[in-house]
N, C-alpha and C. Protein backbone atom coordinates (compact mmCIF):
# COMPACT_ATOMS: atom_id res chain seq x y z
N UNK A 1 -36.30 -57.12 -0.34
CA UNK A 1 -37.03 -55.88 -0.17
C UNK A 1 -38.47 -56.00 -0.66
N UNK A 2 -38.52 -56.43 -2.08
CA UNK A 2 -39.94 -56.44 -2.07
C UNK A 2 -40.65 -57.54 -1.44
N UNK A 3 -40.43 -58.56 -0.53
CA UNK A 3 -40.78 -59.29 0.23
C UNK A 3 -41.48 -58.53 1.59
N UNK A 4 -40.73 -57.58 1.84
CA UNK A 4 -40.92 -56.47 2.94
C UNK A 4 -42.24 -56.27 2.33
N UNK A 5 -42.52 -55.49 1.62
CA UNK A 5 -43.10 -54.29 0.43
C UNK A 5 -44.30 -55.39 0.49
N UNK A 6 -44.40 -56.30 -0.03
CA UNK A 6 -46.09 -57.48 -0.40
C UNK A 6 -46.37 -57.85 1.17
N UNK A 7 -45.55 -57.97 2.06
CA UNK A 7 -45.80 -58.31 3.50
C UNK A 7 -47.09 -56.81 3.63
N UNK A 8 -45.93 -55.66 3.95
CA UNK A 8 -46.63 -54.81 4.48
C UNK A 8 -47.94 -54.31 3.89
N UNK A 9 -48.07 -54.48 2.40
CA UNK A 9 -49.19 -54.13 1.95
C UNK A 9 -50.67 -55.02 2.21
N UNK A 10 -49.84 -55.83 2.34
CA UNK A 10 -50.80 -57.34 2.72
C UNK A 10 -51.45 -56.78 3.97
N UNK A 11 -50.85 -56.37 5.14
CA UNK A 11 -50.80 -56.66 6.40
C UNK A 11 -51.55 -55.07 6.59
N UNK A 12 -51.11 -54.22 5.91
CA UNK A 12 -51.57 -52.76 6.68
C UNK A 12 -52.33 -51.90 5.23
N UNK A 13 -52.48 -52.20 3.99
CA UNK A 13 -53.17 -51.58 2.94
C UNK A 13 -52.65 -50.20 2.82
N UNK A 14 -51.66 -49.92 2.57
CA UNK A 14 -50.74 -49.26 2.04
C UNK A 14 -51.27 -48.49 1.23
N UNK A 15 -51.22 -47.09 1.11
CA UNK A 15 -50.96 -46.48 -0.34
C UNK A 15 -49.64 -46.67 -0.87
N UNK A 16 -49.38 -46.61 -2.64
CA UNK A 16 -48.62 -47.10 -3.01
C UNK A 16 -47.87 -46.38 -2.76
N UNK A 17 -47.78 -44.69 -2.43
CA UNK A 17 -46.35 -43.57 -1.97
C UNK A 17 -46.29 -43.96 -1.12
N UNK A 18 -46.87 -44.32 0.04
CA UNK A 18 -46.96 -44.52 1.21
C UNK A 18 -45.62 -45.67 1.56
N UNK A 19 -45.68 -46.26 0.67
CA UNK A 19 -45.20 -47.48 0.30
C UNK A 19 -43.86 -47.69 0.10
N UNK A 20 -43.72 -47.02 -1.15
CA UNK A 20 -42.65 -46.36 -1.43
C UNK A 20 -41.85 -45.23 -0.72
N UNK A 21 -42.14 -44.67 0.34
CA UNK A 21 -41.58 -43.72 0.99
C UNK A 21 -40.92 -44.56 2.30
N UNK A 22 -41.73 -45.64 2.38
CA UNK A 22 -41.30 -46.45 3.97
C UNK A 22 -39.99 -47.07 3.18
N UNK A 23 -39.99 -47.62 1.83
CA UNK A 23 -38.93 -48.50 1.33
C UNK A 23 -37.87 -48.01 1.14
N UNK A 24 -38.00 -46.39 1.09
CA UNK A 24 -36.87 -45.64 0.77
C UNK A 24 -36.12 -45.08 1.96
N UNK A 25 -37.18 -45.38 3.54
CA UNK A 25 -36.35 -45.04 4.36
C UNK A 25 -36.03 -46.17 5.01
N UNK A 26 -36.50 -47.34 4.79
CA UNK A 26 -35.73 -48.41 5.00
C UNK A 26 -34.49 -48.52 4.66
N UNK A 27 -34.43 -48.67 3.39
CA UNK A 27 -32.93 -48.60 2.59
C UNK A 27 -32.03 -47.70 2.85
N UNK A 28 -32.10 -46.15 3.29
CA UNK A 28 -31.46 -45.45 3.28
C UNK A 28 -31.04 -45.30 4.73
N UNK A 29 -32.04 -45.44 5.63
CA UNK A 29 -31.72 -44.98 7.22
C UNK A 29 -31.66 -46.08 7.98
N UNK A 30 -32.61 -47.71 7.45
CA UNK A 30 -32.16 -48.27 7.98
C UNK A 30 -31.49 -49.35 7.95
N UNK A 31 -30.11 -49.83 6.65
CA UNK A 31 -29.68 -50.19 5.98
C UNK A 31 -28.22 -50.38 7.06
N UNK A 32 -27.87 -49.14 7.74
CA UNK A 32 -26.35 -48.77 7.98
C UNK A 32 -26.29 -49.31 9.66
N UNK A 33 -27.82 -49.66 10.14
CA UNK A 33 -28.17 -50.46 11.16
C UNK A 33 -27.28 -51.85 11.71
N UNK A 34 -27.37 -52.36 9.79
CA UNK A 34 -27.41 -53.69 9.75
C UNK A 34 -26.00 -54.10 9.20
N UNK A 35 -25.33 -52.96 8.76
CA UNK A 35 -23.86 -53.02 8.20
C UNK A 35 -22.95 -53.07 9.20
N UNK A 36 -22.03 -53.58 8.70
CA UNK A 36 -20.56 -53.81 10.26
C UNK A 36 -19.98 -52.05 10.68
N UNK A 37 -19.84 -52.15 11.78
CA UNK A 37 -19.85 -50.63 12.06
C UNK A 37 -18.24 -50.33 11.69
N UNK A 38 -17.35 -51.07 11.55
CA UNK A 38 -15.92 -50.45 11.06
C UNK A 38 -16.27 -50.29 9.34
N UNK A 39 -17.11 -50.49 8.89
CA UNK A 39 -17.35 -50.26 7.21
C UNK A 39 -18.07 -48.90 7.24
N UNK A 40 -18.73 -48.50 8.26
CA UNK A 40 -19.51 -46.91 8.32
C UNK A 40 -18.52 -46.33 8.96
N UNK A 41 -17.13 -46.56 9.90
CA UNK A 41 -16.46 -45.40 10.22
C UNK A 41 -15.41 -45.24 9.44
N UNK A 42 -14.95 -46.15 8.59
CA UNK A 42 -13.87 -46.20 7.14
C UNK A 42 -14.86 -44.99 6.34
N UNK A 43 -16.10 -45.17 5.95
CA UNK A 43 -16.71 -44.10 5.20
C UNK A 43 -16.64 -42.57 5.84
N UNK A 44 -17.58 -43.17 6.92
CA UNK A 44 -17.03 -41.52 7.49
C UNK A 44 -15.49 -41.19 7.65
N UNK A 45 -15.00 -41.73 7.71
CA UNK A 45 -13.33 -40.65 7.85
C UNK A 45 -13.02 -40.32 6.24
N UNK A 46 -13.40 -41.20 5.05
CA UNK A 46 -12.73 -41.04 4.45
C UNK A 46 -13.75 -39.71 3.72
N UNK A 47 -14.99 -39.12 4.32
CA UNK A 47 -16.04 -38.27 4.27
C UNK A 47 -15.51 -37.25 4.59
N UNK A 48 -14.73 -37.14 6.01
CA UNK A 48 -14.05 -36.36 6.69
C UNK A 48 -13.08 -35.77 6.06
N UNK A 49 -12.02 -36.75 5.42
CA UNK A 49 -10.92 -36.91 5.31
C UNK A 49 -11.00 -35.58 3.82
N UNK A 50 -11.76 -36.10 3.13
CA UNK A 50 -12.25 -35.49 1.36
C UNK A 50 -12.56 -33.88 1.96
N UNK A 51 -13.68 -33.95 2.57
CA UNK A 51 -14.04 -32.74 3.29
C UNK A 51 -13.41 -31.38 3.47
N UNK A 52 -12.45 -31.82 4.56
CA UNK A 52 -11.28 -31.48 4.75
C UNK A 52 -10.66 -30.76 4.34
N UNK A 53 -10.08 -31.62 2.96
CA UNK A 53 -9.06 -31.45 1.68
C UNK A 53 -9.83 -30.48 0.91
N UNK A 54 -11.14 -30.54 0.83
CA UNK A 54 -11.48 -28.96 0.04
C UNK A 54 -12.06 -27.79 0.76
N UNK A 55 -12.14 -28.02 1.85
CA UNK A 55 -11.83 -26.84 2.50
C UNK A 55 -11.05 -26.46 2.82
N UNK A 56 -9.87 -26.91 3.16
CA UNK A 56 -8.62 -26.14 2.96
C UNK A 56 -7.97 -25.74 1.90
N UNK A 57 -8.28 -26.40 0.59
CA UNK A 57 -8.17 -25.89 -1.30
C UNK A 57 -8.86 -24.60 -0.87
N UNK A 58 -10.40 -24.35 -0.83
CA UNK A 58 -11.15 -23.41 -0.62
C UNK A 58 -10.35 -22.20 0.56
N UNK A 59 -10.00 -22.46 1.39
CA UNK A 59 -9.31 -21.66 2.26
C UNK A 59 -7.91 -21.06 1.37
N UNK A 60 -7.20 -21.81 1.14
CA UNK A 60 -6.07 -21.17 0.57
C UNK A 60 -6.60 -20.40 -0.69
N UNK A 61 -7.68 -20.74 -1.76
CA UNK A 61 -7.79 -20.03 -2.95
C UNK A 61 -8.08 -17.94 -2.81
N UNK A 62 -8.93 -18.37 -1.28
CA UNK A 62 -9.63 -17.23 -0.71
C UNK A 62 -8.43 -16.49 -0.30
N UNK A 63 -7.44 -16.96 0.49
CA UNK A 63 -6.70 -16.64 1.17
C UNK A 63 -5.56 -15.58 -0.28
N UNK A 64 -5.20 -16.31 -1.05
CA UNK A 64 -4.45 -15.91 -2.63
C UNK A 64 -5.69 -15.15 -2.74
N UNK A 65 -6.38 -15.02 -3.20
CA UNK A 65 -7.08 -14.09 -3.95
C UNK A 65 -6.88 -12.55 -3.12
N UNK A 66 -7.04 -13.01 -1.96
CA UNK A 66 -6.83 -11.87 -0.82
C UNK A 66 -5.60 -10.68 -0.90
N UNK A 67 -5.08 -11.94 -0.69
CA UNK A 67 -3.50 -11.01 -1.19
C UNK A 67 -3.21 -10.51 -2.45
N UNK A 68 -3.65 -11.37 -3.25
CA UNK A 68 -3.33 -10.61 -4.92
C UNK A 68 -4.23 -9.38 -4.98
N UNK A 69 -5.42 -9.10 -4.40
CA UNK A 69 -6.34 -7.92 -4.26
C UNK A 69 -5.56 -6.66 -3.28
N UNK A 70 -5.41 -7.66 -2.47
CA UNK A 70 -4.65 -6.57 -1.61
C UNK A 70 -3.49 -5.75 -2.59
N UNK A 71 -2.39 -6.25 -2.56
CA UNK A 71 -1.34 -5.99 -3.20
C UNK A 71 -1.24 -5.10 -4.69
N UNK A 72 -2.79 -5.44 -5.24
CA UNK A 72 -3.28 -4.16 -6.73
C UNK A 72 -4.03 -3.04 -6.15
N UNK A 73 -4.51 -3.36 -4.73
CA UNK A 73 -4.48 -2.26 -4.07
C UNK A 73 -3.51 -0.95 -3.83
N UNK A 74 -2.72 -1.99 -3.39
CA UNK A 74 -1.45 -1.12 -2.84
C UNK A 74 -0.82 0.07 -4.09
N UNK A 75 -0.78 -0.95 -5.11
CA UNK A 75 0.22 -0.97 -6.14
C UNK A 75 -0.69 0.67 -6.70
N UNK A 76 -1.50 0.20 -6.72
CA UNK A 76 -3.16 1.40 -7.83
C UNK A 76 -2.71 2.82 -6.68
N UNK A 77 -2.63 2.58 -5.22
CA UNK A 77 -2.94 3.56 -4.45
C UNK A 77 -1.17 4.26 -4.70
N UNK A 78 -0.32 3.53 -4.64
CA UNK A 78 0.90 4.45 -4.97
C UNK A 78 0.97 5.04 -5.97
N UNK A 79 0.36 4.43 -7.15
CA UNK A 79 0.01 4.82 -8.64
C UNK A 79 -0.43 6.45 -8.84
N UNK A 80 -1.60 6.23 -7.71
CA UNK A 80 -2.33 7.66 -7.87
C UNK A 80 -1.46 8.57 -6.88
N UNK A 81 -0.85 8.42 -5.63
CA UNK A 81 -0.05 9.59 -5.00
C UNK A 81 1.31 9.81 -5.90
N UNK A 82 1.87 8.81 -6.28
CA UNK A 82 2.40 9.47 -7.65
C UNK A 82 2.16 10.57 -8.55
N UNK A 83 0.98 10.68 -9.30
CA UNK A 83 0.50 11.33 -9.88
C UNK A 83 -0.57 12.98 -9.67
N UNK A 84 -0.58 12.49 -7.89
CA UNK A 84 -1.19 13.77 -7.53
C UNK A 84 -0.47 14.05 -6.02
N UNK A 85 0.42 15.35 -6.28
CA UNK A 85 0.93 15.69 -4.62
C UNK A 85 -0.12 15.72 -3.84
N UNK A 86 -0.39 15.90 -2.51
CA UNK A 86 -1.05 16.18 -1.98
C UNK A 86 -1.03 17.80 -1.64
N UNK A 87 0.08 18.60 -1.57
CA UNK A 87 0.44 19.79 -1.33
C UNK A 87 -0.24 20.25 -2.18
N UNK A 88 -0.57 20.31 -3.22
CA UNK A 88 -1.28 21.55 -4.09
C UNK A 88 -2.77 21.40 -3.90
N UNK A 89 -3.31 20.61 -3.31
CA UNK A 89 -5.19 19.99 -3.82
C UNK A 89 -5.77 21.04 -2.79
N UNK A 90 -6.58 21.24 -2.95
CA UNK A 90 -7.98 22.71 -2.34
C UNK A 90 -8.15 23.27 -3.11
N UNK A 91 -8.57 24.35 -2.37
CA UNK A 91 -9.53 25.24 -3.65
C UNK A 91 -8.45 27.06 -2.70
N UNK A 92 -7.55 27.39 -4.05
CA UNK A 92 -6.58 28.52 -3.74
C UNK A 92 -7.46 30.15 -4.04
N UNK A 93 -7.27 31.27 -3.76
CA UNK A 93 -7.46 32.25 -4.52
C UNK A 93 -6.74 33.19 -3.92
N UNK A 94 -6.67 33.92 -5.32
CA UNK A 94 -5.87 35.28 -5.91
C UNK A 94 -6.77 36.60 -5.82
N UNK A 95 -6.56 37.51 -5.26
CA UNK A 95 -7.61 38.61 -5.27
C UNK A 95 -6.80 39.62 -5.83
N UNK A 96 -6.89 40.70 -6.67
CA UNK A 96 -6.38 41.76 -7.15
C UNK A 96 -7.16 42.75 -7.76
N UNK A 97 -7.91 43.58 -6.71
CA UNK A 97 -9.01 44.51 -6.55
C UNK A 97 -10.46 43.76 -6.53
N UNK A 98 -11.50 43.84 -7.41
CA UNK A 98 -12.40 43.83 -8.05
C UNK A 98 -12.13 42.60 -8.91
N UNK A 99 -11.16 41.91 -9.00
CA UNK A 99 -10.71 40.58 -9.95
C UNK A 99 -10.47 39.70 -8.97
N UNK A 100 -10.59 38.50 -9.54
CA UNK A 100 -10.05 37.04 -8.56
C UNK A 100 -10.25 35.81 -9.31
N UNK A 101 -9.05 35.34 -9.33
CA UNK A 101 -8.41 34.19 -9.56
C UNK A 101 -8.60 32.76 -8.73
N UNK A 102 -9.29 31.81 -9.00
CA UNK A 102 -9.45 30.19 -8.57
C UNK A 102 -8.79 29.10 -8.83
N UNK A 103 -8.16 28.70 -8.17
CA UNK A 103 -7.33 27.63 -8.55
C UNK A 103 -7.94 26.55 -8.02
N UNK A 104 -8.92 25.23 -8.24
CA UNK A 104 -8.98 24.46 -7.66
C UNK A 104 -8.83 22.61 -8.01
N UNK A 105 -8.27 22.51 -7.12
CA UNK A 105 -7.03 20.95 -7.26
C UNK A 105 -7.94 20.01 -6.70
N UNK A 106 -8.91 18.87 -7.11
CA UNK A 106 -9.57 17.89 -6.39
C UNK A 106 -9.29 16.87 -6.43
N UNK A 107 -9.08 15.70 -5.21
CA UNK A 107 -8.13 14.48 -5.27
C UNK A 107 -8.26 13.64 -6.74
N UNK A 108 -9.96 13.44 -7.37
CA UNK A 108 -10.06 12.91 -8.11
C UNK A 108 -9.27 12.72 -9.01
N UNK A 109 -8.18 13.91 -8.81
CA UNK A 109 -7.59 14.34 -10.32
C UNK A 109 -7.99 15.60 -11.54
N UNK A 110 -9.27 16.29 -10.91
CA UNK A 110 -9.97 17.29 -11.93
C UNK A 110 -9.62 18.58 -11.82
N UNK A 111 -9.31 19.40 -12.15
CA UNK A 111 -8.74 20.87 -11.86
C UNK A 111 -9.80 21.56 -12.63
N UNK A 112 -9.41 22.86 -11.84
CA UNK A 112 -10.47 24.00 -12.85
C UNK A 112 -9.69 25.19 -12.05
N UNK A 113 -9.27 26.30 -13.16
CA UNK A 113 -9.12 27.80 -12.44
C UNK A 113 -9.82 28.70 -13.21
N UNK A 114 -10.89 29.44 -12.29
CA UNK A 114 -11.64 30.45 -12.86
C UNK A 114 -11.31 31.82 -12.27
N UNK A 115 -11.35 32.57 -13.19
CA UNK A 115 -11.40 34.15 -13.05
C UNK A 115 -12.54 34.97 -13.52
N UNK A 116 -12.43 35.83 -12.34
CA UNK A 116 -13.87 36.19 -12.53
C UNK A 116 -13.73 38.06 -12.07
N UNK A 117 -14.24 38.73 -12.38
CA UNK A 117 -14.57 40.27 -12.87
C UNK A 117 -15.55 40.76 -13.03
N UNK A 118 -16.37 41.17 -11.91
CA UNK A 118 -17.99 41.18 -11.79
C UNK A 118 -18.39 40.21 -11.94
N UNK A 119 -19.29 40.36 -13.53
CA UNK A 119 -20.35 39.06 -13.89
C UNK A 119 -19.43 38.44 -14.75
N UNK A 120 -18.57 39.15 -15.51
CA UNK A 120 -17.30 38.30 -16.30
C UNK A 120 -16.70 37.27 -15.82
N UNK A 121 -16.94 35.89 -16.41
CA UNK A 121 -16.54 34.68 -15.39
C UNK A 121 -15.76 33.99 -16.68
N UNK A 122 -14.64 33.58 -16.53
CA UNK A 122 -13.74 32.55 -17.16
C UNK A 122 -13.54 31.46 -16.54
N UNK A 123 -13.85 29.95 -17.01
CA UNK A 123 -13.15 28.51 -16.44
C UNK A 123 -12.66 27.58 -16.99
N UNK A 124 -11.67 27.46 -16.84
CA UNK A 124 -10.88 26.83 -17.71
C UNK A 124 -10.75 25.28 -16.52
N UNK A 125 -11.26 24.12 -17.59
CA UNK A 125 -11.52 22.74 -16.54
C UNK A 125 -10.20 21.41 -17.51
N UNK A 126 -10.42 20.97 -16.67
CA UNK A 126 -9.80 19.68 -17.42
C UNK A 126 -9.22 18.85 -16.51
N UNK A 127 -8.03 18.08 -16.37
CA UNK A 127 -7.46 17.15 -15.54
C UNK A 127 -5.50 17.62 -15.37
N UNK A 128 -5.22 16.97 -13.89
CA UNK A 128 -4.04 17.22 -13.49
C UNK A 128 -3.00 15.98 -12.90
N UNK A 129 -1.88 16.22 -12.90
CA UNK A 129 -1.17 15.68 -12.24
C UNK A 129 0.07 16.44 -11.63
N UNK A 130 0.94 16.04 -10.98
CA UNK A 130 1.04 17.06 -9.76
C UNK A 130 2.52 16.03 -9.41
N UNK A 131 3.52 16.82 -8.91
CA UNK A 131 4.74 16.67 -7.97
C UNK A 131 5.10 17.77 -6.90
N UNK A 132 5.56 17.60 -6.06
CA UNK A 132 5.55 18.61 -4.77
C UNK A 132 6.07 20.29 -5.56
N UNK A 133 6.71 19.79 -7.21
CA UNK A 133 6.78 21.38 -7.28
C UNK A 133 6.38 21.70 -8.63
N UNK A 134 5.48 21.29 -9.41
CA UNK A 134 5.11 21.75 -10.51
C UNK A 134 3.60 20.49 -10.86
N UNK A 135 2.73 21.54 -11.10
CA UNK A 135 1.31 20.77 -12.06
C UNK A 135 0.93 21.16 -13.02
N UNK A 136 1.09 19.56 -13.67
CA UNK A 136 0.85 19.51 -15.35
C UNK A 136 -0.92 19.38 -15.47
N UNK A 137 -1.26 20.35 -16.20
CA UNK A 137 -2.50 21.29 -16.33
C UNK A 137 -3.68 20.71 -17.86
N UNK A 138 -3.62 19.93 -17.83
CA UNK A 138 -4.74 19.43 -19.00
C UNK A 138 -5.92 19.90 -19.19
N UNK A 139 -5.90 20.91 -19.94
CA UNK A 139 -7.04 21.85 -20.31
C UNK A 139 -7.99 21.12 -21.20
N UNK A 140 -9.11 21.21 -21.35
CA UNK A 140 -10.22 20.16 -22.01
C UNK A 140 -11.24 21.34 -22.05
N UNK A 141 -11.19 22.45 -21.52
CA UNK A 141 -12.56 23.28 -21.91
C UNK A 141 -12.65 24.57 -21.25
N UNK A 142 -13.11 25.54 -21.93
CA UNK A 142 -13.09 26.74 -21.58
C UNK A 142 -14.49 27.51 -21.87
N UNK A 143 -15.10 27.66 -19.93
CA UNK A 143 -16.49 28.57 -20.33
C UNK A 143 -16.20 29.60 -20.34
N UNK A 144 -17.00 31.13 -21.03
CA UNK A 144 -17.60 32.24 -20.22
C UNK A 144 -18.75 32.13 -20.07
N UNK A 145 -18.70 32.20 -18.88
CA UNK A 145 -20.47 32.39 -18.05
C UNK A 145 -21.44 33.17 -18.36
N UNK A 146 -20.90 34.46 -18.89
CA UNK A 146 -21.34 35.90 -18.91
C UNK A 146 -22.45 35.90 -20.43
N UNK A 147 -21.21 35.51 -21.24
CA UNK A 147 -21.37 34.96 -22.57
C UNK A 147 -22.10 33.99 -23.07
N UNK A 148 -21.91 32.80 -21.87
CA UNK A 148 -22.60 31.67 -21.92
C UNK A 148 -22.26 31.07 -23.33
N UNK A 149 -20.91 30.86 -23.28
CA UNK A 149 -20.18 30.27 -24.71
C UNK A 149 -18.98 28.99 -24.00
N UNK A 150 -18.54 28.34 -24.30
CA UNK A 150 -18.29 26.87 -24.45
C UNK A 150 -17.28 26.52 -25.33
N UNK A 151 -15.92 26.35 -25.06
CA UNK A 151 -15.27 26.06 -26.03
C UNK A 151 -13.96 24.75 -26.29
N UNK A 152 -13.99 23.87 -26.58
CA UNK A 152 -12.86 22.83 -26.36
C UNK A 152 -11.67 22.86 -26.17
N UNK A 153 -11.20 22.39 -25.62
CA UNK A 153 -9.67 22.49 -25.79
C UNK A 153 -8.80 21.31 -25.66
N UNK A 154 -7.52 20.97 -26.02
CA UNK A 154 -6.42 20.58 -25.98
C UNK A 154 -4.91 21.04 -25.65
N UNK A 155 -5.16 21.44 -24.75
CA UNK A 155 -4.04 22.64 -24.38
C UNK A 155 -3.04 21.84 -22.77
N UNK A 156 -1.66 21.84 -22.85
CA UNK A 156 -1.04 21.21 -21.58
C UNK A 156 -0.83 22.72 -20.32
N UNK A 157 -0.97 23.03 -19.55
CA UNK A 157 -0.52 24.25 -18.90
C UNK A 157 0.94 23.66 -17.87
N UNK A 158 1.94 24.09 -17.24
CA UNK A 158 2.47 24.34 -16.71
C UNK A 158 2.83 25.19 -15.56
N UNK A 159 2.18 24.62 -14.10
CA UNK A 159 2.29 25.46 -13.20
C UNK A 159 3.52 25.62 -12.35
N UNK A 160 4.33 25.89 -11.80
CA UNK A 160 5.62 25.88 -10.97
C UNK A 160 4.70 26.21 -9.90
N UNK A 161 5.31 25.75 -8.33
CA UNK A 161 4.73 25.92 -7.44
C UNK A 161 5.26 25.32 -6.03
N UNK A 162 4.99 26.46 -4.92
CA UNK A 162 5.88 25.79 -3.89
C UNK A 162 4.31 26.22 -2.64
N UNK A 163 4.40 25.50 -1.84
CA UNK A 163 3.52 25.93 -0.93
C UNK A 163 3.70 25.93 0.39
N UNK A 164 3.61 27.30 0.72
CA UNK A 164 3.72 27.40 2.57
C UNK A 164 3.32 28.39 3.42
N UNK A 165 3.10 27.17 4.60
CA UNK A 165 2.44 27.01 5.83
C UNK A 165 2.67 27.97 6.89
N UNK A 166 1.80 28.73 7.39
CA UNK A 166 2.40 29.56 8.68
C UNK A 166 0.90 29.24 9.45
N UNK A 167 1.00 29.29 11.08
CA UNK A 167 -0.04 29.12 11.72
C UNK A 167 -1.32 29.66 11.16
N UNK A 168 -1.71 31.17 10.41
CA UNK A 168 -3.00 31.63 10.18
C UNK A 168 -3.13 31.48 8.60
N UNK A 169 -2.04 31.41 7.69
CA UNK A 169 -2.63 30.20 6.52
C UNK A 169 -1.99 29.55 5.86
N UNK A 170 -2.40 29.28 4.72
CA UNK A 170 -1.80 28.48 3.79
C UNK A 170 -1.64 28.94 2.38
N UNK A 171 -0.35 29.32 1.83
CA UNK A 171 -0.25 30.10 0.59
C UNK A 171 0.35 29.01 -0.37
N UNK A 172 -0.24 29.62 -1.76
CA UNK A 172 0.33 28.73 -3.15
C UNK A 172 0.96 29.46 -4.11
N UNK A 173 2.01 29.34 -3.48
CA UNK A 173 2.92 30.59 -4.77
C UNK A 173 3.06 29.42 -5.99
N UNK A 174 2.46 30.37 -6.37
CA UNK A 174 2.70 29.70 -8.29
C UNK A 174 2.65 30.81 -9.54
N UNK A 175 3.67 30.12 -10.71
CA UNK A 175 3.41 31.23 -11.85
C UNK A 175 3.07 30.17 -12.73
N UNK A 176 2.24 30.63 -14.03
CA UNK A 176 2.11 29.49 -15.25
C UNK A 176 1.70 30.84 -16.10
N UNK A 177 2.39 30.60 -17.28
CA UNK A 177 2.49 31.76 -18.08
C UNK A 177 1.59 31.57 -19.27
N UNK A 178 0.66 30.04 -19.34
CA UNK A 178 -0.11 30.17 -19.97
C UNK A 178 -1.26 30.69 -20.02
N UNK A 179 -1.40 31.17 -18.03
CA UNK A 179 -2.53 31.44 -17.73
C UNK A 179 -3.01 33.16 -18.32
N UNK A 180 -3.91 33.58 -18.94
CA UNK A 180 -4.07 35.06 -19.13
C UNK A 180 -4.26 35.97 -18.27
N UNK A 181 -4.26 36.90 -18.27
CA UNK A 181 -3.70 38.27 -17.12
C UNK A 181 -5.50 38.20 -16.87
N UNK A 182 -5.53 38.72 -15.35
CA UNK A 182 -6.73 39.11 -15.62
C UNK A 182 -7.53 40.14 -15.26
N UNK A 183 -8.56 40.69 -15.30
CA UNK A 183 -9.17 41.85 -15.73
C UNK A 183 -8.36 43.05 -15.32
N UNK A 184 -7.30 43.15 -14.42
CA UNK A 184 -6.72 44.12 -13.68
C UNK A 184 -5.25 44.12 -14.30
N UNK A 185 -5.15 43.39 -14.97
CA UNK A 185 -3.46 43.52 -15.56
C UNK A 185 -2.72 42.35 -14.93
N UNK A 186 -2.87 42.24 -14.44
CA UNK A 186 -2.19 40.82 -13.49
C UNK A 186 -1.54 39.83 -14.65
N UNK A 187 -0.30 39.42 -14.34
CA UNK A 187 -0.14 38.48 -15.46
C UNK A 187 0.87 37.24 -14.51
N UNK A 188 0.21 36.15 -15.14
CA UNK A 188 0.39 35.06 -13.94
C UNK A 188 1.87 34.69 -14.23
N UNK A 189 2.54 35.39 -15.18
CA UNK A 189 4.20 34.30 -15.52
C UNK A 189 4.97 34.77 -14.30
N UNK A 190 4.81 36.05 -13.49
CA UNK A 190 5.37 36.04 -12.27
C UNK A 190 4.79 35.37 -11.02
N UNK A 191 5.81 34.69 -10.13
CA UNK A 191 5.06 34.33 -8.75
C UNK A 191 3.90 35.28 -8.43
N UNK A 192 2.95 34.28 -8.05
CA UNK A 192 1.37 34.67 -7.03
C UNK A 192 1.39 34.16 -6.38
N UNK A 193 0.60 34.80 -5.11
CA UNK A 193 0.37 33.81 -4.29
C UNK A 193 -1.35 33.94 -3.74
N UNK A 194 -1.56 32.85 -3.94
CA UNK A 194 -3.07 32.13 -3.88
C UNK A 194 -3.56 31.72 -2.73
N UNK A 195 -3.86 32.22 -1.49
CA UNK A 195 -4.53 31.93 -0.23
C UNK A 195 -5.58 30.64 -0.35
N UNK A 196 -5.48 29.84 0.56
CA UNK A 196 -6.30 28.49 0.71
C UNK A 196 -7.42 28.50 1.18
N UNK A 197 -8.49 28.28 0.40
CA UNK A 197 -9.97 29.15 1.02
C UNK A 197 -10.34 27.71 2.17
């Protein structure tokens, strides 16, 4: 090689990259020229061959990961219809004169029922879970609006509840006796029924 290399510099005055860049594609590109051609197709297959073998490692890892995602999918999504019917979720109300009652169920899981009496507004918020006939009521906070007062809570409620369908609507008979009567006397431990706004 460097016989090449003092030839050519001799012969054509070379810069020394110049130089070095021809030697490197000598060696590299034109090296495999001069080699027996069953020694370059043993390489390439066994190029192939390696190749191959981790792309199909790579294929199957993708492929498992897929399914194990899938499948905590599945598992998470039964998890949550477990925990929340679908029959109770919207937004219900109770009217009894000049008073009215809110019941509202959101997939997230968040509940809130407010009653309200003019400007007198009660809401009681927190989180739920739910079976086709009773929702367990996790109270976490209680506004008045009116008042503009704020108050914590830790409280479980208990709703019983059946719901049904006729062509012009949708009713939510429910009683929960924790709930307080409201402005009109109303007291929720007997069945109501709550129209589906």
């Amino acid at each position: 090689m460097m016989c090449i290399m003092d030839t050519m510099k001799k012969c054509f005055k070379f810069d020394r990259n110049i130089g070095v860049l021809f030697v490197v594609f000598f060696v590299f590109l034109g090296e495999p020229i001069f080699a027996e051609s069953s020694s370059l197709k043993d390489d390439a297959d066994t190029i192939k061959d390696g190749t191959s073998t981790v792309l199909q490692g790579i294929g199957h890892a993708f492929r498992d990961a897929g399914q194990v995602i899938g499948e905590k999918t599945k598992e998470l999504g039964q998890a949550a219809e477990a925990k929340i019917s679908q029959r109770c979720l919207g937004l219900w109300e109770y009217k009894n004169g000049d008073s009215r009652t809110i019941i509202d169920c959101n997939i997230s899981g968040l509940m809130k029922i407010k009653q309200q009496n003019g400007r007198d507004i009660t809401i009681w918020r927190g989180t739920f879970s739910s079976t086709d006939s009773e929702i367990s009521f996790h109270v976490t906070s209680k506004t008045k609006e009116f008042l503009s007062s704020s108050d914590n809570m830790d409280e479980s409620w208990v709703l019983k509840y059946k719901v049904i369908t006729t062509d012009q609507k949708s009713v939510l008979r429910t009683k929960c006796s924790s709930l307080p009567a409201d402005a009109n006397g109303h007291k929720f431990s007997r069945y109501t029924e709550f129209i589906k706004k």
